[in-house]
Protein backbone atom coordinates (compact mmCIF):
# COMPACT_ATOMS: atom_id res chain seq x y z
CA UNK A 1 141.62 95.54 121.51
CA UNK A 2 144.46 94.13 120.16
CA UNK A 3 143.65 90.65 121.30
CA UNK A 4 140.47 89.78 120.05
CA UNK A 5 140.00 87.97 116.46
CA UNK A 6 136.63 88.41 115.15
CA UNK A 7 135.03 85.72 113.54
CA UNK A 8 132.65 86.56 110.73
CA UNK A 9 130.65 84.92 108.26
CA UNK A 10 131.18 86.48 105.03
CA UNK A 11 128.90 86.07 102.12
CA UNK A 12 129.31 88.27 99.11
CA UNK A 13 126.21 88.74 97.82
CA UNK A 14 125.07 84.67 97.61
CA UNK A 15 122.48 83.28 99.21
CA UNK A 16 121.27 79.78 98.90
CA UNK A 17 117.67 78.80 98.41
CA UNK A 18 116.04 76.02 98.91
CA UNK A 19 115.27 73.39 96.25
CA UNK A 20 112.12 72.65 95.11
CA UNK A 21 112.54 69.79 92.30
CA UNK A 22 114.29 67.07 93.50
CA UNK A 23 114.80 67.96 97.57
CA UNK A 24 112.63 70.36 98.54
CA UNK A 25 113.43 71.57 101.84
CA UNK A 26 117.41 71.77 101.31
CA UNK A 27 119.27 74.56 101.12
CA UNK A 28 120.64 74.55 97.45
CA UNK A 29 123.61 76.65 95.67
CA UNK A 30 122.32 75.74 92.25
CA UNK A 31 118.43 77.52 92.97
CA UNK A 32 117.88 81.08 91.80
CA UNK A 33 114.72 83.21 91.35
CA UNK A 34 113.93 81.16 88.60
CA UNK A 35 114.13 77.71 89.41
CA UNK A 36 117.12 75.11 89.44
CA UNK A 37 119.97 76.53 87.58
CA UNK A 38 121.96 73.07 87.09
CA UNK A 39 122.00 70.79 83.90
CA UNK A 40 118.64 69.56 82.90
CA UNK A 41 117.08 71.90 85.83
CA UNK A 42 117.55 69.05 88.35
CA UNK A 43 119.66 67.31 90.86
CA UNK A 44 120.79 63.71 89.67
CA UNK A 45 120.35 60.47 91.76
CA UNK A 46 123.68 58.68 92.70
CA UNK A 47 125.18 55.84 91.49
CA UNK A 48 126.85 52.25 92.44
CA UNK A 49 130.15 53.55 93.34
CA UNK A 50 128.38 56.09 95.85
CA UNK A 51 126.72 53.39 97.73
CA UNK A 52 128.10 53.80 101.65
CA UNK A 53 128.58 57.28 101.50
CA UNK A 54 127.52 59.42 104.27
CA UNK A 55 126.48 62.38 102.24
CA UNK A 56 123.26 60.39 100.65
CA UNK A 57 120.39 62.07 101.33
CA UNK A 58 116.80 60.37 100.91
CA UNK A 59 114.44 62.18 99.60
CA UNK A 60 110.62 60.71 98.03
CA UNK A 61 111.80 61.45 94.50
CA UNK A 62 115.10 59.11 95.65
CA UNK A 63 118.65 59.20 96.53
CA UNK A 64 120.79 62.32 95.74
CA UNK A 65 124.16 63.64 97.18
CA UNK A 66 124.28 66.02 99.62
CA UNK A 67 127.51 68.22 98.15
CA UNK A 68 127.33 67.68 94.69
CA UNK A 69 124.17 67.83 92.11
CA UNK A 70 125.80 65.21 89.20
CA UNK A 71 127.51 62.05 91.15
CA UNK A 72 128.21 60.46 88.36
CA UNK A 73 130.22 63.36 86.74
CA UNK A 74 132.52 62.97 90.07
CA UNK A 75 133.51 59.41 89.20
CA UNK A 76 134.77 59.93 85.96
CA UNK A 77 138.23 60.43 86.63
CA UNK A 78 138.63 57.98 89.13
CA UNK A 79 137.37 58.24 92.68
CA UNK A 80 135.20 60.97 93.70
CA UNK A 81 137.24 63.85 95.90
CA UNK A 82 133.44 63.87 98.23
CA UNK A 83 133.57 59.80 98.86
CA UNK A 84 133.72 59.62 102.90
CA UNK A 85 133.67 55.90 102.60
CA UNK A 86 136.66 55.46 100.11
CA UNK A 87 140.47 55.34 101.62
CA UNK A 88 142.59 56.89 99.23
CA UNK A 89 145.64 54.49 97.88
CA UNK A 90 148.72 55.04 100.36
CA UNK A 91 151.92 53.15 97.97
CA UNK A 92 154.58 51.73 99.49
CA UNK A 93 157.76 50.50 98.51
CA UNK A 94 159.84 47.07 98.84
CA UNK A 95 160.61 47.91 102.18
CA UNK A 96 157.11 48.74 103.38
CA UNK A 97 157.64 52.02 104.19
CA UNK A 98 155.18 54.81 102.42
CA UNK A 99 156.11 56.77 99.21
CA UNK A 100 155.86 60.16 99.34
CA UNK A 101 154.14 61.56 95.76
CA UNK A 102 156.11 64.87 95.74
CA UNK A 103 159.73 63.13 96.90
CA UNK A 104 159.07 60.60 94.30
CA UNK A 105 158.34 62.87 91.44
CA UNK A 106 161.24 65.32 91.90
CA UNK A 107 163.93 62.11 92.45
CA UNK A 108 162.44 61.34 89.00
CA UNK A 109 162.97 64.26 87.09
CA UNK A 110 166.42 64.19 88.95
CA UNK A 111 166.90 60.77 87.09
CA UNK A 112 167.72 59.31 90.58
């Protein structure tokens, strides 16, 4: 059996639950036996700069993201890591060709 690779779902002890504020229905990391665990016991709705996002979920109480409970917490230092409809900045130098961030920040501590 030296061949085979067994695939396995491995949980350690957490299970989700499903939400019953904001989106009931969903499966939920932040719900525990005693309701929602998260800031102010509730999921927050998104805001401008998630508009065109594909992880918007509509619900009747509104619109929430799907991966993270407090949008507007992601967008605070800069762009949100979850944004599926934001390209991230690709700079270039005179030549056109594309800067790579590591290469570019050891040739700077090498004073080069």
């Amino acid at each position: 059996m030296a061949g085979f690779i067994f695939a396995a779902k491995i949980t350690y002890g957490v299970r989700n639950m499903q939400c019953t504020t904001n989106r009931p229905g969903d499966e939920c990391k932040f719900m525990g036996k005693k309701g929602c665990t998260f800031l102010g016991g509730a999921c927050f709705q998104i805001v401008e700069k998630c508009e065109g996002c594909n992880k918007i979920v509509e619900t009747a109480a509104g619109r929430f993201c799907a991966v993270f409970p407090h949008p507007e917490m992601k967008w605070k230092r800069g762009v949100c890591n979850f944004a599926s409809h934001v390209k991230p900045e690709i700079r270039q130098d005179a030549s056109g060709k594309a800067i790579n961030p590591l290469k570019a920040a050891k040739r700077a501590s090498r004073g080069r």
